[in-house]
N, C-alpha and C. Protein backbone atom coordinates (compact mmCIF):
# COMPACT_ATOMS: atom_id res chain seq x y z
N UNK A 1 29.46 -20.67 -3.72
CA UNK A 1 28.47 -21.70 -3.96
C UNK A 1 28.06 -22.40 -2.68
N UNK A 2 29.07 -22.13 -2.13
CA UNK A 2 28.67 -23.30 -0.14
C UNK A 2 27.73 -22.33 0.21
N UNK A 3 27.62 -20.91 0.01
CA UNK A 3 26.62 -20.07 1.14
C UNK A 3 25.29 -20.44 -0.01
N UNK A 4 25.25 -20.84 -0.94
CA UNK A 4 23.74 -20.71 -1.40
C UNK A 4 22.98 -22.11 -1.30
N UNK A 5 23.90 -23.33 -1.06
CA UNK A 5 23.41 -24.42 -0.19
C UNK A 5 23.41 -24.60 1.30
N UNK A 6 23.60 -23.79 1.53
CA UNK A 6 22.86 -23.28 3.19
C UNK A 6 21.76 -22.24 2.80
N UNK A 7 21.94 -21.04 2.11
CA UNK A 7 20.72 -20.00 1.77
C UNK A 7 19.26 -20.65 1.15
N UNK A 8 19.65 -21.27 0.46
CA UNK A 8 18.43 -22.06 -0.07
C UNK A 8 17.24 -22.82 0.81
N UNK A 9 17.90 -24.12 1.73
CA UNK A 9 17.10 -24.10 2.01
C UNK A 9 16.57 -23.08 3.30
N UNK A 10 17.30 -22.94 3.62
CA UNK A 10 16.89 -21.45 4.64
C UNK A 10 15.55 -20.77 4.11
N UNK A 11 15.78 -20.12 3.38
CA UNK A 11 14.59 -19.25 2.95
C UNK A 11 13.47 -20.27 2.77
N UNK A 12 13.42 -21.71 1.72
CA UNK A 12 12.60 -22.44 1.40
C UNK A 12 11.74 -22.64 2.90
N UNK A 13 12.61 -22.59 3.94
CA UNK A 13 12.19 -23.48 5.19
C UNK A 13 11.31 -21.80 6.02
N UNK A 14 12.31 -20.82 5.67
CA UNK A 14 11.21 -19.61 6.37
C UNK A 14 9.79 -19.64 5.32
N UNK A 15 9.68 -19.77 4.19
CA UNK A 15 9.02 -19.39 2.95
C UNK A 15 7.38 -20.30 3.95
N UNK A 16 8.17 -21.78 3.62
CA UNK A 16 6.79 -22.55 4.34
C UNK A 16 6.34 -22.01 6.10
N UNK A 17 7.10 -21.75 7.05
CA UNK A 17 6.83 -21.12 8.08
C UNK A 17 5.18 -20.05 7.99
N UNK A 18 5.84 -19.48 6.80
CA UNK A 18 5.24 -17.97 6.44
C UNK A 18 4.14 -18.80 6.22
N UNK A 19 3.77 -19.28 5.23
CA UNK A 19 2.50 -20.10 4.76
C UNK A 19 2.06 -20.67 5.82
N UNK A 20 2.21 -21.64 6.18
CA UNK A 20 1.67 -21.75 7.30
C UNK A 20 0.95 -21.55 8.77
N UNK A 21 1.62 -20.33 8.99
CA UNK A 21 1.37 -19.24 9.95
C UNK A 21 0.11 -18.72 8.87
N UNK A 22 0.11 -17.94 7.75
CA UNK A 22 -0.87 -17.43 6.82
C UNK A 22 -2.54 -18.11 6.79
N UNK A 23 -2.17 -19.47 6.42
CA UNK A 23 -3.15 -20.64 6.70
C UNK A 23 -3.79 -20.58 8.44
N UNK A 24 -2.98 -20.71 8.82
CA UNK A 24 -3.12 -20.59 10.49
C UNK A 24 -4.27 -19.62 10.84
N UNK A 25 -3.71 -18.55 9.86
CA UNK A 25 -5.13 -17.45 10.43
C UNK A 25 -6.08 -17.37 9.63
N UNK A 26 -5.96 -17.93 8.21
CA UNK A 26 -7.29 -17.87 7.62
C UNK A 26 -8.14 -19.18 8.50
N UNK A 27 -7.51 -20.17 8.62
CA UNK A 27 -8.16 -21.38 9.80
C UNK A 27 -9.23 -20.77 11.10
N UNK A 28 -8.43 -19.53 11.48
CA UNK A 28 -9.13 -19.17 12.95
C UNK A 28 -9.80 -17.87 12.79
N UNK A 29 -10.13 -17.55 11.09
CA UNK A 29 -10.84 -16.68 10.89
C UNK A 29 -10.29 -15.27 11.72
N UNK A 30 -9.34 -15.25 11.40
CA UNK A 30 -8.64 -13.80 11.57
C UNK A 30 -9.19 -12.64 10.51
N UNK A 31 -9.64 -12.58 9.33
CA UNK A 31 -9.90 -12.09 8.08
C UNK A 31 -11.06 -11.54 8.20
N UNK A 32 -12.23 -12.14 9.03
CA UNK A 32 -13.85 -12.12 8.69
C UNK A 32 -14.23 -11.09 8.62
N UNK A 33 -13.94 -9.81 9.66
CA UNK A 33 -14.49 -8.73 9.23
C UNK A 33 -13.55 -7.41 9.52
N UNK A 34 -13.21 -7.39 8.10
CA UNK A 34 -12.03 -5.95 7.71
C UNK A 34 -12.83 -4.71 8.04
N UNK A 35 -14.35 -4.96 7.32
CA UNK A 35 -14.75 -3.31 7.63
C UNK A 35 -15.14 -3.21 8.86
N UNK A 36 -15.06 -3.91 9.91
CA UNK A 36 -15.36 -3.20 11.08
C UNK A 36 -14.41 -2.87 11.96
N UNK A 37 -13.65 -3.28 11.58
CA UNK A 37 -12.15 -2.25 12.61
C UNK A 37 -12.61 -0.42 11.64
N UNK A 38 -12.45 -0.57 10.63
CA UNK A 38 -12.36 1.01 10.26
C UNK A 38 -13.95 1.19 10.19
N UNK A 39 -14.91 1.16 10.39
CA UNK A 39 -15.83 1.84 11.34
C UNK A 39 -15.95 1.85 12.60
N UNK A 40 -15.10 1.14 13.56
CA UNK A 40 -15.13 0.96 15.20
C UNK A 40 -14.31 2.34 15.31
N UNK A 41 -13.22 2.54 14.56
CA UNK A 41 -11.89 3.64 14.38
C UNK A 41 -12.97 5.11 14.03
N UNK A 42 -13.81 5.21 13.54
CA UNK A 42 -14.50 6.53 12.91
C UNK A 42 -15.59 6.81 13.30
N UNK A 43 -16.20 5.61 14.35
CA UNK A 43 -17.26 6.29 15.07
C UNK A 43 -17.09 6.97 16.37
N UNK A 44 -18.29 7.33 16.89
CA UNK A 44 -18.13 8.35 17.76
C UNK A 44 -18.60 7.84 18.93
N UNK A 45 -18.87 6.18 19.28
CA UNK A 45 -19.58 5.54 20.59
C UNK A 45 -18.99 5.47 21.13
N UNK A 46 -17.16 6.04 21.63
CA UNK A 46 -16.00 5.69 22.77
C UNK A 46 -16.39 7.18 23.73
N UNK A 47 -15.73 6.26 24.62
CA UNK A 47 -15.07 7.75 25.90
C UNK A 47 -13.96 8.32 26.07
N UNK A 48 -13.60 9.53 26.45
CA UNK A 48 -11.86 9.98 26.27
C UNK A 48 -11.79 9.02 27.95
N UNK A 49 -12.59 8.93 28.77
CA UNK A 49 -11.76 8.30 29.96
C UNK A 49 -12.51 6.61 29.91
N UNK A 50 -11.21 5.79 30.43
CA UNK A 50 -11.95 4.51 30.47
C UNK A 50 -12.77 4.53 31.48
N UNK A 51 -13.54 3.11 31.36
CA UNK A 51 -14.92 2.43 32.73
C UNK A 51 -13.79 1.93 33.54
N UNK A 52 -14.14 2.59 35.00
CA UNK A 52 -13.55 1.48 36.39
C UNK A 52 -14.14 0.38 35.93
């Protein structure tokens, strides 16, 4: 019973971390645009060598 009044709030205290961090990026608009990573990934406008 002593390890689940240390476990408890443990997790409670990572649980809000998580949320927060979560919030954090809907805040800075991390989300806005999903479909353009997987059309940047499937088109054909890159080079096999990078620009000096």
């Amino acid at each position: 019973m002593e390890m689940l009044a240390l476990l408890i709030p443990v997790s409670l205290f990572l649980g809000g971390v998580g949320l927060v961090a979560f919030l954090w990026t809907l805040r800075h608009r991390q989300y806005d645009d999903p479909d353009g990573d997987a059309h940047r990934i499937l088109g054909d406008d890159w080079d096999d060598h990078p620009k000096p």
